[in-house]
C-alpha atoms as a PDB file:
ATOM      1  CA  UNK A   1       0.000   0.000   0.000  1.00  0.00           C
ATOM      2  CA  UNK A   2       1.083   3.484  -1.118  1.00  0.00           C
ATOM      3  CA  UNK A   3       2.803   5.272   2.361  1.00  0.00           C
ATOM      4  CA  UNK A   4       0.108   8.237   2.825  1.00  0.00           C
ATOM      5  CA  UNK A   5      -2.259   6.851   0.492  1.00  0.00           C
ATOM      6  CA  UNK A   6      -4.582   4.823   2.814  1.00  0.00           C
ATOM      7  CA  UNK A   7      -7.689   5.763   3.378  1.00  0.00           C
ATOM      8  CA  UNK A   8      -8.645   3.163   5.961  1.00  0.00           C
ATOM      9  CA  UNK A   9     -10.337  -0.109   5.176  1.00  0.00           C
ATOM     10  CA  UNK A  10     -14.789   0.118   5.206  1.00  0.00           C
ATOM     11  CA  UNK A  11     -17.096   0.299   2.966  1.00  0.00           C
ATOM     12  CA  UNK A  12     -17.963  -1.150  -0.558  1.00  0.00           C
ATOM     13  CA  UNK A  13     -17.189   0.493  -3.904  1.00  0.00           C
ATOM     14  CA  UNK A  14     -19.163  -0.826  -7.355  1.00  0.00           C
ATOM     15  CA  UNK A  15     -17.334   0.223 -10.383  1.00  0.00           C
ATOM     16  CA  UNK A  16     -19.040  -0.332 -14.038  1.00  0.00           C
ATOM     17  CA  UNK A  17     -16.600   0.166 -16.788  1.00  0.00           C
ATOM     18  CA  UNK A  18     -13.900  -0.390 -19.424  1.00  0.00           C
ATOM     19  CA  UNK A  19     -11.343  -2.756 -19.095  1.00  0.00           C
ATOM     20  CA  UNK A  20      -8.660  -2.688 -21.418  1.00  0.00           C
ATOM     21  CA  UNK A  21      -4.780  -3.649 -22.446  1.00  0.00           C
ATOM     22  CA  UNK A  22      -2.867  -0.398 -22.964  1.00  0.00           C
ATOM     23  CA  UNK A  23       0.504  -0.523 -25.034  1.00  0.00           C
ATOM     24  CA  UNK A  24       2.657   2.005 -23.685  1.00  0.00           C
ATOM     25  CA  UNK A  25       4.809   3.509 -25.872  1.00  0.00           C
ATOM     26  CA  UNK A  26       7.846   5.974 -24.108  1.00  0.00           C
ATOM     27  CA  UNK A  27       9.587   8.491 -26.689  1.00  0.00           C
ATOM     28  CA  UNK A  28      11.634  11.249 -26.140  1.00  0.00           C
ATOM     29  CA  UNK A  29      10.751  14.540 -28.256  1.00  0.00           C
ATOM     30  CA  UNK A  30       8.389  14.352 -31.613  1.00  0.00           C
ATOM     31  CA  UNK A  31       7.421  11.345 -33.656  1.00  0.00           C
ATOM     32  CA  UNK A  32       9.247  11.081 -36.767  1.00  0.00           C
ATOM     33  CA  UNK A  33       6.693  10.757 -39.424  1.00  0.00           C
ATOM     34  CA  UNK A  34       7.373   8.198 -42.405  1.00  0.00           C
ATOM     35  CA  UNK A  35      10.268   6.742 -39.980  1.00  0.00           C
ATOM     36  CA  UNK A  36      11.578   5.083 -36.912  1.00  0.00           C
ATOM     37  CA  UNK A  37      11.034   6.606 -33.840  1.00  0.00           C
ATOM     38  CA  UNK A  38      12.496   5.078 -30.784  1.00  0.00           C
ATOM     39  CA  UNK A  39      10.777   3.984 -27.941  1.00  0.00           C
ATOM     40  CA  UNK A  40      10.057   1.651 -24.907  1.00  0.00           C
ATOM     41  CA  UNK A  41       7.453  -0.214 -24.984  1.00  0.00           C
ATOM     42  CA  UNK A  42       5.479  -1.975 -22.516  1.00  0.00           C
ATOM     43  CA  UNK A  43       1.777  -3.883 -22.431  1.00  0.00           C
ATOM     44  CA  UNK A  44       0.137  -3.300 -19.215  1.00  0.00           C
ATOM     45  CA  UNK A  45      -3.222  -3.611 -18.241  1.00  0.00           C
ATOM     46  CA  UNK A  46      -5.661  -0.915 -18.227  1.00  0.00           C
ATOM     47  CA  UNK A  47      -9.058   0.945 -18.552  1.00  0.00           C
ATOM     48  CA  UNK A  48     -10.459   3.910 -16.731  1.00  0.00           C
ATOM     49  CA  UNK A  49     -12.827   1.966 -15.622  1.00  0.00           C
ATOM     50  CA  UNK A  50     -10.599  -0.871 -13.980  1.00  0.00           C
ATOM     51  CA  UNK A  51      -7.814   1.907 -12.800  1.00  0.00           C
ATOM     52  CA  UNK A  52      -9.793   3.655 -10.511  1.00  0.00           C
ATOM     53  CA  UNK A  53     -11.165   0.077  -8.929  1.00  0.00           C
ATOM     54  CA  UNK A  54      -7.249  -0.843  -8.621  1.00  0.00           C
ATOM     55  CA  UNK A  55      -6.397   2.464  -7.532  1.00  0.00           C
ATOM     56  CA  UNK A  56      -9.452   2.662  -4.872  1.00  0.00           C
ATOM     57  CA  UNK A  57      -8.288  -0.880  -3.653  1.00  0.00           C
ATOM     58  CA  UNK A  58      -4.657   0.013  -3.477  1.00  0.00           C
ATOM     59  CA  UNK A  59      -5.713   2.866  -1.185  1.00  0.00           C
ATOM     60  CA  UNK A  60      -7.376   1.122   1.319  1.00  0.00           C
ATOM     61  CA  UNK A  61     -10.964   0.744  -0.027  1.00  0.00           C
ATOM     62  CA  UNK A  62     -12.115  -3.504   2.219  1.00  0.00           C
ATOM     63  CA  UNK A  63     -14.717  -4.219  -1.232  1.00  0.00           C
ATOM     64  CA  UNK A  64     -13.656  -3.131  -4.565  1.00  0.00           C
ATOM     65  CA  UNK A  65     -15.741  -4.953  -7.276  1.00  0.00           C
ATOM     66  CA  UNK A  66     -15.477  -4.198 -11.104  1.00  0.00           C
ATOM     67  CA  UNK A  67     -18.306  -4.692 -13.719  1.00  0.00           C
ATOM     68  CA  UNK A  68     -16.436  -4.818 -16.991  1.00  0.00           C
ATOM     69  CA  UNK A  69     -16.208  -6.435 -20.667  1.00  0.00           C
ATOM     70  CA  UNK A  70     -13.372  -8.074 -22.416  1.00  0.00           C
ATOM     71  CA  UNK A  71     -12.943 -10.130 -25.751  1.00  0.00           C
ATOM     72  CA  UNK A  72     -12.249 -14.264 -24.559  1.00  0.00           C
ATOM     73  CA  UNK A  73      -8.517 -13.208 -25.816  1.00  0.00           C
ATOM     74  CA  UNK A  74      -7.262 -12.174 -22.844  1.00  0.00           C
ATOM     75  CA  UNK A  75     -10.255 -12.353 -20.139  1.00  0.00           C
ATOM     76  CA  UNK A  76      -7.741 -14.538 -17.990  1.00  0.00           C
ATOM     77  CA  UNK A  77      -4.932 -12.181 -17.593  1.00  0.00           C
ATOM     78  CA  UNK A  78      -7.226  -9.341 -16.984  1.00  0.00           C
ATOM     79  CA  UNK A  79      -8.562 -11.239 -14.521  1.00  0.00           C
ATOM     80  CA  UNK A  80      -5.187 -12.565 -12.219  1.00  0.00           C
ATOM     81  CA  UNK A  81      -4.396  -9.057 -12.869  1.00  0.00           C
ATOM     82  CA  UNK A  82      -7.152  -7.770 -10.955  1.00  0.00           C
ATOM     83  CA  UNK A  83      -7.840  -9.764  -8.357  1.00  0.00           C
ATOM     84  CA  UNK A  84      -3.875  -9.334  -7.912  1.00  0.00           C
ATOM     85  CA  UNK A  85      -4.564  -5.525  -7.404  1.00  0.00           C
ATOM     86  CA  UNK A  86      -7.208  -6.708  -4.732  1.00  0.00           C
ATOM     87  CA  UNK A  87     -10.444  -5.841  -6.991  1.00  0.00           C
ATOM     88  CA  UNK A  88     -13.096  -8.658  -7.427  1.00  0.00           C
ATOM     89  CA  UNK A  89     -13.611  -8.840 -11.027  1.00  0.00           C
ATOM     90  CA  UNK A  90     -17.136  -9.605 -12.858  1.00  0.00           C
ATOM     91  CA  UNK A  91     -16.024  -9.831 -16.325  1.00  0.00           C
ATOM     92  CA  UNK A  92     -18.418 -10.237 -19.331  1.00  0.00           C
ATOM     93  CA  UNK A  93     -16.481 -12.595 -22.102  1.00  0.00           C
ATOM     94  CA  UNK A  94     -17.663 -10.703 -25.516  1.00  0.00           C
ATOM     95  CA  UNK A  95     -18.347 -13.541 -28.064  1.00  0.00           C
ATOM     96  CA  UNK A  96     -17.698 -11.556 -31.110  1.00  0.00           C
ATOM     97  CA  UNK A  97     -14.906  -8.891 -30.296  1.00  0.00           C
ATOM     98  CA  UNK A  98     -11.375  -8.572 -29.095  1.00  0.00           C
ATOM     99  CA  UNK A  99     -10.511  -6.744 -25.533  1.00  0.00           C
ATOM    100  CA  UNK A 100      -9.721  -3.245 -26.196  1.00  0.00           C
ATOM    101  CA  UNK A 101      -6.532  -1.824 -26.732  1.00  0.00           C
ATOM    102  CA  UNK A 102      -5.352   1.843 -26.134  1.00  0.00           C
ATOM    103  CA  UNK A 103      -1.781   2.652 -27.767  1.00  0.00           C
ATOM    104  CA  UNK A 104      -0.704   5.055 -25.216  1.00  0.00           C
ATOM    105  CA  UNK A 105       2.132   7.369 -26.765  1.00  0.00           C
ATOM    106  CA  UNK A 106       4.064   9.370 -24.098  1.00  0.00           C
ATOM    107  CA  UNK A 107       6.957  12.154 -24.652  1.00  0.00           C
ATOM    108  CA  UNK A 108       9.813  11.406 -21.989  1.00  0.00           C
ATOM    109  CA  UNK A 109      10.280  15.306 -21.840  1.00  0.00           C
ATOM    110  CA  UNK A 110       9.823  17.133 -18.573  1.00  0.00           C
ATOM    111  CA  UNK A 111       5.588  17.340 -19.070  1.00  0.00           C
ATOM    112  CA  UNK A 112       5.366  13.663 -19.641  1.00  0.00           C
ATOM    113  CA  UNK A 113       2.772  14.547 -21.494  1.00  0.00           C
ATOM    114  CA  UNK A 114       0.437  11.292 -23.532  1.00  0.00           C
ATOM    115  CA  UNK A 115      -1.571  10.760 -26.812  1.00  0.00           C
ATOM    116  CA  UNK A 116      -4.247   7.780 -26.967  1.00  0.00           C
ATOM    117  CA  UNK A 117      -5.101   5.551 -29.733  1.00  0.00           C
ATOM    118  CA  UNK A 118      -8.145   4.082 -28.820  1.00  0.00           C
ATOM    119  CA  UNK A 119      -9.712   0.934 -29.849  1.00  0.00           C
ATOM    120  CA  UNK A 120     -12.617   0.005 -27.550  1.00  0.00           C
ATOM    121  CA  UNK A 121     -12.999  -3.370 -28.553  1.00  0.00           C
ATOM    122  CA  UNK A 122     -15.636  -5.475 -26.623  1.00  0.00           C
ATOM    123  CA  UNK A 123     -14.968  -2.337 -23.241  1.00  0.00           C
ATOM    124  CA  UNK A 124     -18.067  -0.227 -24.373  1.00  0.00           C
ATOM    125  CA  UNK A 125     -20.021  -3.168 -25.687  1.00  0.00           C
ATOM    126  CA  UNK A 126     -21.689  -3.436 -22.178  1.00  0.00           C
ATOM    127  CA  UNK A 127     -25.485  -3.410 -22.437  1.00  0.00           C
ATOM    128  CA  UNK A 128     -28.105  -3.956 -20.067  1.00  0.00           C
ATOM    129  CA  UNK A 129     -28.233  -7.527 -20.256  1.00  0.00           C
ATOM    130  CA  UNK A 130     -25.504  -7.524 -18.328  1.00  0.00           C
ATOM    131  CA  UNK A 131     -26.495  -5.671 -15.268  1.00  0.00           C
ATOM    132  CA  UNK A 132     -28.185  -7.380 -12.332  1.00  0.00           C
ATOM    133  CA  UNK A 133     -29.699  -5.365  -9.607  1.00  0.00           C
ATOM    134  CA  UNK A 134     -27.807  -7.686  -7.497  1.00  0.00           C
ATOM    135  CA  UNK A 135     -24.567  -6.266  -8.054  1.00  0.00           C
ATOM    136  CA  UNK A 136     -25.464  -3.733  -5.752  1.00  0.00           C
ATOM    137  CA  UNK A 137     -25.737  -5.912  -2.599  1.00  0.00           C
ATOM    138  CA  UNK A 138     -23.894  -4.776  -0.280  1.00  0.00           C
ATOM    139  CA  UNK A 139     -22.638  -1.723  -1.819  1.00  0.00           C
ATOM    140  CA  UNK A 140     -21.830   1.651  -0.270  1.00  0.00           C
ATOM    141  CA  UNK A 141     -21.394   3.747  -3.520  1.00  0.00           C
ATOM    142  CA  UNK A 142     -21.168   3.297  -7.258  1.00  0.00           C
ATOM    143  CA  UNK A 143     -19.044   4.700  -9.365  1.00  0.00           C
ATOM    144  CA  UNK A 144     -19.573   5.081 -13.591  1.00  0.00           C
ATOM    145  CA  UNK A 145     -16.855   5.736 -16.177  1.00  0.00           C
ATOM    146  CA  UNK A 146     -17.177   8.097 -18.557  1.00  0.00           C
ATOM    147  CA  UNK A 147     -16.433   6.119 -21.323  1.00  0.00           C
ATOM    148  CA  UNK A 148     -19.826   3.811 -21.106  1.00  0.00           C
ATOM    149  CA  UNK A 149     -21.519   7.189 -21.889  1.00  0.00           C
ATOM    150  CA  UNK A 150     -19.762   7.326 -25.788  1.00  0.00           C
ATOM    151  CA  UNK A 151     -21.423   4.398 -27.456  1.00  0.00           C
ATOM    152  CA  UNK A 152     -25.424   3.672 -27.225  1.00  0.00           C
ATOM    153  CA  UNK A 153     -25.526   0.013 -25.776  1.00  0.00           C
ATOM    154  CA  UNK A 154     -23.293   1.148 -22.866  1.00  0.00           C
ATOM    155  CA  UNK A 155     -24.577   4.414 -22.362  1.00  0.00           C
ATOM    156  CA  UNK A 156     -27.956   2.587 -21.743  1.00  0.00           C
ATOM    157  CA  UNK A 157     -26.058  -0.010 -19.066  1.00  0.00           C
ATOM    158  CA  UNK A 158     -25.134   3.543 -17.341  1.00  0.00           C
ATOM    159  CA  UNK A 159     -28.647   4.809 -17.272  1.00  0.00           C
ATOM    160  CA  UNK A 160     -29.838   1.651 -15.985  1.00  0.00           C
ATOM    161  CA  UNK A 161     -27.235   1.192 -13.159  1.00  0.00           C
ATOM    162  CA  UNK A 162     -27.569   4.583 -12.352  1.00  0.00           C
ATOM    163  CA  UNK A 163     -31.710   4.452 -11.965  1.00  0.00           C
ATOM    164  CA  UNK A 164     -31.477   0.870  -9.868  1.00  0.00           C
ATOM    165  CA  UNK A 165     -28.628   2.492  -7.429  1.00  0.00           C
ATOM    166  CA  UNK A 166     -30.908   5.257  -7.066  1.00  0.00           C
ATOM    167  CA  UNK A 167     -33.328   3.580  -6.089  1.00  0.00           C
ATOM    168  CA  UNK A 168     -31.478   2.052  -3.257  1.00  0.00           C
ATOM    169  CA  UNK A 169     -30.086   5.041  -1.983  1.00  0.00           C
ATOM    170  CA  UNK A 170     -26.622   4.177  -3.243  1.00  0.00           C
ATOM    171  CA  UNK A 171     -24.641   7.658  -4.058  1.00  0.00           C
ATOM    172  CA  UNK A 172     -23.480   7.632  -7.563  1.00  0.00           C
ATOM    173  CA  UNK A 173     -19.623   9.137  -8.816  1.00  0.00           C
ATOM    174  CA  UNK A 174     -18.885   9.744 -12.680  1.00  0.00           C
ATOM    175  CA  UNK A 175     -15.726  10.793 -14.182  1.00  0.00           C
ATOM    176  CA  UNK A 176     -16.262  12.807 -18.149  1.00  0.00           C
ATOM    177  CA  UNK A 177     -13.244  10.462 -18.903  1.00  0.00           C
ATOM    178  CA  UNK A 178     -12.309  12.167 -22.256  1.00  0.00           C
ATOM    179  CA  UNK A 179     -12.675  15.965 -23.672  1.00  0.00           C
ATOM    180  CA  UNK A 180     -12.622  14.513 -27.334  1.00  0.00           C
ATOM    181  CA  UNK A 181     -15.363  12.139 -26.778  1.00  0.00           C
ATOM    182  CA  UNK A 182     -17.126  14.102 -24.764  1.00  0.00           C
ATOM    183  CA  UNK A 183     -17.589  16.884 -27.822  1.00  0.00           C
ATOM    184  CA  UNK A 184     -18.722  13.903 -30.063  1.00  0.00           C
ATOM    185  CA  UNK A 185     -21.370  12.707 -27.096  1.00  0.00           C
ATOM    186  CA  UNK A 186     -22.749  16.441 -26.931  1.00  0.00           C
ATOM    187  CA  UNK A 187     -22.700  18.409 -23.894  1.00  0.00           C
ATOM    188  CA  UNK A 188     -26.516  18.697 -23.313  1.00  0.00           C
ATOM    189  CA  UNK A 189     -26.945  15.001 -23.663  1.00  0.00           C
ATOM    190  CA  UNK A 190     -24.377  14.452 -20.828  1.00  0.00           C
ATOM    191  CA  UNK A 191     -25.631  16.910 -18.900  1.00  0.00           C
ATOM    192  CA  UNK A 192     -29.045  15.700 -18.887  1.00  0.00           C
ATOM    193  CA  UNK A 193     -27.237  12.471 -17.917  1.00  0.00           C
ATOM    194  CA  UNK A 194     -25.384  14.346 -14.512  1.00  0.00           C
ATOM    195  CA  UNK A 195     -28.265  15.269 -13.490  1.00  0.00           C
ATOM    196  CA  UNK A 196     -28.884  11.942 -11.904  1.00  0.00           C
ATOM    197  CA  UNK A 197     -25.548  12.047  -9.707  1.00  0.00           C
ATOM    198  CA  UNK A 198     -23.708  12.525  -6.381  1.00  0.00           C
ATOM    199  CA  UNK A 199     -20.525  13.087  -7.594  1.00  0.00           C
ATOM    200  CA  UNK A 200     -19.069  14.553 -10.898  1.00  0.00           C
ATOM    201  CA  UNK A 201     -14.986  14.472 -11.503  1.00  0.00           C
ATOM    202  CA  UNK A 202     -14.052  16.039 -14.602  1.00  0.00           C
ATOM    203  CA  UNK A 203     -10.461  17.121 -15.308  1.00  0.00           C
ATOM    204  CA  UNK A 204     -10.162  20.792 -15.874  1.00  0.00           C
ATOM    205  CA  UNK A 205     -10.183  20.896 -20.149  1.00  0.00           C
ATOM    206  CA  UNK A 206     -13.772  18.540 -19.292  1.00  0.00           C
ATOM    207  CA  UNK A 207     -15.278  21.145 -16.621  1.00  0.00           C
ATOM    208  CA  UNK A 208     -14.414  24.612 -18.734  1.00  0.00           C
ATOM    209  CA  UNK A 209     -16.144  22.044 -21.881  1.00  0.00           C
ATOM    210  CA  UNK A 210     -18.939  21.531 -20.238  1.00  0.00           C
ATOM    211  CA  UNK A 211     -19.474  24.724 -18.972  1.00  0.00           C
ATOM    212  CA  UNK A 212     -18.367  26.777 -22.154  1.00  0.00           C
ATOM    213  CA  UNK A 213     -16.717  28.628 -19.178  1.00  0.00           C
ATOM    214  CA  UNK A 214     -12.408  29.523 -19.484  1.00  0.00           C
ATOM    215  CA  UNK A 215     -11.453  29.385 -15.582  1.00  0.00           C
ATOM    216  CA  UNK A 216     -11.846  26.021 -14.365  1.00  0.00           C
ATOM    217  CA  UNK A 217     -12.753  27.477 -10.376  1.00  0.00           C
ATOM    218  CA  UNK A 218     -16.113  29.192 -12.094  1.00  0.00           C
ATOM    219  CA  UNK A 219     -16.765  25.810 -13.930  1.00  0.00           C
ATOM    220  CA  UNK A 220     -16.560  23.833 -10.626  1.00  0.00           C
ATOM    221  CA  UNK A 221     -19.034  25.983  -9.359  1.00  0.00           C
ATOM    222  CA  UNK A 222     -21.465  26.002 -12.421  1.00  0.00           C
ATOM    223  CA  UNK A 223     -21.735  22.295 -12.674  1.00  0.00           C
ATOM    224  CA  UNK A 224     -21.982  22.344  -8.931  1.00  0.00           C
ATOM    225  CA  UNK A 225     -25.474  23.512  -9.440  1.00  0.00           C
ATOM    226  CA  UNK A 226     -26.593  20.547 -11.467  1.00  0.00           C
ATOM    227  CA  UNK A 227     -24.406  17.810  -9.221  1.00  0.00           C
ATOM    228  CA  UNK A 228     -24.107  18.567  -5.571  1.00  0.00           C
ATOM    229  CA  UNK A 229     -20.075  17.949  -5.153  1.00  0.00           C
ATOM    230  CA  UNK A 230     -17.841  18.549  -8.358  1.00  0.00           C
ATOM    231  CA  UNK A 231     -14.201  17.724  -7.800  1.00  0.00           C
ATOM    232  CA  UNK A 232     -12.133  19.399 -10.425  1.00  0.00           C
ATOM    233  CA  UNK A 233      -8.714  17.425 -11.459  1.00  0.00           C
ATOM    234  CA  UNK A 234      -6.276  19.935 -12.704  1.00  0.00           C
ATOM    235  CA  UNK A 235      -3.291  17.693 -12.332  1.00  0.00           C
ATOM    236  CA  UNK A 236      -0.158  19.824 -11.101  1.00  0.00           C
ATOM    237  CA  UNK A 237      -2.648  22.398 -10.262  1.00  0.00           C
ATOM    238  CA  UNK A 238      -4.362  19.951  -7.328  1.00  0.00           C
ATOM    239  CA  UNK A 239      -7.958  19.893  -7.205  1.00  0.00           C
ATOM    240  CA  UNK A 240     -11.065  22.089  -6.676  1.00  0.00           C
ATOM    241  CA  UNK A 241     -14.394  20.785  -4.667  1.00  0.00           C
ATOM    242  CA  UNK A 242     -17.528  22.699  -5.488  1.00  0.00           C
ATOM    243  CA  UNK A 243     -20.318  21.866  -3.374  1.00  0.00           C
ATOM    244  CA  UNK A 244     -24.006  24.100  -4.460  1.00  0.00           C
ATOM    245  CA  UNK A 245     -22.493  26.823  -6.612  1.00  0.00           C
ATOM    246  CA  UNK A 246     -20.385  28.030  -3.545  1.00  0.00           C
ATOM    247  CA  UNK A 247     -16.806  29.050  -4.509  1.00  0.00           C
ATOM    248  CA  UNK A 248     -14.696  26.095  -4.829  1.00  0.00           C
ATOM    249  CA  UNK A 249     -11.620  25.042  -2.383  1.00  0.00           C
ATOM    250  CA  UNK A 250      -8.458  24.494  -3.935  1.00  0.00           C
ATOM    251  CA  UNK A 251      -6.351  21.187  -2.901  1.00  0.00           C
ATOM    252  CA  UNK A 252      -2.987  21.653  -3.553  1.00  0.00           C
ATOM    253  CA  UNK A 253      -1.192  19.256  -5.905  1.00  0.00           C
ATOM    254  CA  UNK A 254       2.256  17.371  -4.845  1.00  0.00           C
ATOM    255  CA  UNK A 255       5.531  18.442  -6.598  1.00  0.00           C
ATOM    256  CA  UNK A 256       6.429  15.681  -8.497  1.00  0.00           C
ATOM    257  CA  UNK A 257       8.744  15.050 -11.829  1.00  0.00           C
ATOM    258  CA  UNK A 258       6.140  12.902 -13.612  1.00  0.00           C
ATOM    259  CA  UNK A 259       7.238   9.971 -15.630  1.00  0.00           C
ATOM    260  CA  UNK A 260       4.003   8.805 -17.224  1.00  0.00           C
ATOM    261  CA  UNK A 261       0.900  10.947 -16.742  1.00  0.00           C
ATOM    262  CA  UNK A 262      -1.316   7.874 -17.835  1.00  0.00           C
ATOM    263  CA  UNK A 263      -3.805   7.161 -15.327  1.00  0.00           C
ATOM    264  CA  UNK A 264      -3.381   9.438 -12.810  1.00  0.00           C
ATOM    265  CA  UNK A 265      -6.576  11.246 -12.761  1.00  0.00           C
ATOM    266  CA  UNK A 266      -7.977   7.449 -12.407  1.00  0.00           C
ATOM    267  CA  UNK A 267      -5.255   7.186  -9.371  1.00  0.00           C
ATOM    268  CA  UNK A 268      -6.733  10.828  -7.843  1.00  0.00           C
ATOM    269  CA  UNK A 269     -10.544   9.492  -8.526  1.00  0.00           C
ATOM    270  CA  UNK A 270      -9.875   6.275  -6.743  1.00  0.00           C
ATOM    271  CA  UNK A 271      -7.927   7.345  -4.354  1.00  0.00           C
ATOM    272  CA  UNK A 272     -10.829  10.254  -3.912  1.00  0.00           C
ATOM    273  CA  UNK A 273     -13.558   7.455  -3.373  1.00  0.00           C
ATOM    274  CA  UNK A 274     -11.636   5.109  -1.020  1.00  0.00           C
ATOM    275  CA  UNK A 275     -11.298   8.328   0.949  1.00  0.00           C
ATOM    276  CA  UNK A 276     -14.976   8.736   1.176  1.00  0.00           C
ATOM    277  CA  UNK A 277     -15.806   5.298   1.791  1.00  0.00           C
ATOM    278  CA  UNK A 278     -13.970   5.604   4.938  1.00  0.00           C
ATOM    279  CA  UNK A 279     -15.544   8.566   6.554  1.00  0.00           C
ATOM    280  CA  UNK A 280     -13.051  11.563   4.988  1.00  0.00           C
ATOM    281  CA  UNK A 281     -14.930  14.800   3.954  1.00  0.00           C
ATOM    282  CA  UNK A 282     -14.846  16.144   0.243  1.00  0.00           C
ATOM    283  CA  UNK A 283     -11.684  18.179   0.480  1.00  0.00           C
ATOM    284  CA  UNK A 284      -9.283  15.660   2.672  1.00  0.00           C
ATOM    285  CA  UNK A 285     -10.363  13.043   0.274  1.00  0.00           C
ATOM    286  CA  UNK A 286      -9.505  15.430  -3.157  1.00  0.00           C
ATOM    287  CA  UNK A 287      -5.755  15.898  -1.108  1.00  0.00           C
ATOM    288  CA  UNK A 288      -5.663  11.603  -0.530  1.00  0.00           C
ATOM    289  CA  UNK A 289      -6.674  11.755  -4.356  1.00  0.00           C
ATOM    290  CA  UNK A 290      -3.718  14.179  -5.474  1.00  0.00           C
ATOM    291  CA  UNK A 291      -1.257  12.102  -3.265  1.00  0.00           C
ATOM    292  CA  UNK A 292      -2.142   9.031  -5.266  1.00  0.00           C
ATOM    293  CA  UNK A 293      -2.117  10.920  -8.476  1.00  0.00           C
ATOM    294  CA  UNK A 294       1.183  12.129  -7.542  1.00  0.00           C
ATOM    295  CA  UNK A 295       2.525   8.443  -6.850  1.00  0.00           C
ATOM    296  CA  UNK A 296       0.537   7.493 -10.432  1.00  0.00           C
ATOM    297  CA  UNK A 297       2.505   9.342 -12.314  1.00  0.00           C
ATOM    298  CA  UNK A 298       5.806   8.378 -11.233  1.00  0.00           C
ATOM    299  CA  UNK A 299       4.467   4.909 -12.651  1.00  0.00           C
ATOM    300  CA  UNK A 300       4.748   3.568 -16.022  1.00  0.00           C
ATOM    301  CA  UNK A 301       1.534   2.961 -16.796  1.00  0.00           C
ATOM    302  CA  UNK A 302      -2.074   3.974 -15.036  1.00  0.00           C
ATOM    303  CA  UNK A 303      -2.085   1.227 -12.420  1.00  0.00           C
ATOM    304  CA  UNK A 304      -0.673   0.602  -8.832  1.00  0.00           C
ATOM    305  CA  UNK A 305       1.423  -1.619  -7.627  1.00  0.00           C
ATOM    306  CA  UNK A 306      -0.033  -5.009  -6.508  1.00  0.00           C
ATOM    307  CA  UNK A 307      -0.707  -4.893  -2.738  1.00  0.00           C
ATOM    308  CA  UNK A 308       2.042  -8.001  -2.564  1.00  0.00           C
ATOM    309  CA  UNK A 309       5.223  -5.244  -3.717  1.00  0.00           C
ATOM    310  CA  UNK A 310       4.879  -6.734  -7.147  1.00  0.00           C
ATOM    311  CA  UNK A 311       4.218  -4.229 -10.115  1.00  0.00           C
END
């Protein structure tokens, strides 16, 4: 467990989404086009989705279950891989397509910044059929990626979950999970979506989208008018919690040199939940999420270590 990530050990988290194999690609300075371009490379698993339900277990969260889909390719090594992280995996075998794959392509200069090539494979083909109202036994909060909201079948496995944990009471958390797919989805159609939530985590380029507004502290606060605590990600910037349109309180990020930026805002959002789960108010857990974002990104890759020392 990550030293001064632990959040304490009650409560149980639900997490519905993608599940994926990343290929991590390391380069230092611009791709040469029509050429070789030299790299490190690295498969790992991955998925927003199955990060923050790694991350959330890594930080101390007793019942982290994941609700996920994955081609019959490689369903077995996602799974050892989870249940490795400590997550207790319900994975949906796709009979027709492959697990997806994101090519993740990240300059080695001093922003570590990253570029996705995304292949969703059999990840967003979750549809309602594969939701039980059971899941939710036993469950303290649910938590939706973003992702299940960019393709129809899973965007209807979203409303559904979301509607049944209502129902029980269960507090619901969703993270935007992508600016670019976000402006395909439409931001009234997600919106209309948010309404139905506890929690909304957007990173700061997803809050000012949905908003239309420039400074990312006057888009926490917006969109804390339609959900009733917004938690802002803006990486080396910390965080900002919104709660009712008040003025938003600013977390403070870690100094860190970053090595890989992929996955951290997964490793802040999980981090952020197991946090909650365990009794911490809005803004201590946003400063447990930016320690474990901090601790993601000196990580190759957007997952923790396992909880034996292995990576």
């Amino acid at each position: 467990m990550g030293q001064g990530v632990s959040a304490g050990r009650r409560g149980s988290l639900l997490v519905v989404g993608d599940v994926v194999t990343d290929v991590v690609a390391r380069h230092r300075g611009p791709l040469a086009a029509g050429t070789d371009t030299a790299a490190a490379i690295r498969t790992l698993p991955g998925g927003a989705g199955a990060n923050v339900a790694c991350w959330a277990a890594y930080a101390g969260a007793a019942d982290v279950r994941l609700l996920g889909r994955v081609g019959a390719d490689a369903v077995a090594w996602h799974e050892r891989e989870l249940v490795a992280a400590g997550v207790r995996p319900r994975l949906v075998v796709d009979p027709q397509a492959a697990t997806g794959t994101v090519i993740c392509l990240v300059d080695t200069g001093a922003a570590a910044e990253r570029t996705f090539l995304t292949d969703s494979g059999a990840s967003l083909r979750l549809g309602p059929a594969d939701w039980s109202d059971a899941l939710l036994d036993g469950v303290d909060r649910l938590h939706l990626s973003g992702y299940l909201l960019f393709t129809e079948s899973s965007r209807a496995l979203a409303g559904t979950a979301l509607a049944a944990a209502r129902a029980r009471g269960v507090p619901v958390s969703l993270d935007p999970a992508s600016a670019g797919f976000l402006a395909e989805l439409g931001v009234d159609r997600f919106l209309a979506f948010a309404q139905g939530l506890d929690v909304l985590l957007p990173s700061r380029d997803e809050a000012c989208l949905l908003t239309g507004l420039p400074d990312p502290a006057d888009a926490a606060a917006e969109l804390s008018r339609l959900v009733p605590l917004v938690v802002v990600k803006a990486g080396a910037d910390g965080a900002l919690v919104a709660r009712r349109g008040a003025v938003p309180t600013r977390v403070p990020a870690l100094p860190v040199a970053p090595r890989d930026t992929t996955g951290a805002g997964d490793a802040f959002t999980g981090a952020f939940l197991a946090a909650l789960l365990a009794g911490a108010g809005p803004e201590e857990a946003a400063a447990r999420g930016c320690r474990a974002g901090a601790e993601a990104v000196r990580r190759v890759g957007g997952r923790p270590p396992h909880r034996d020392g292995g990576s």
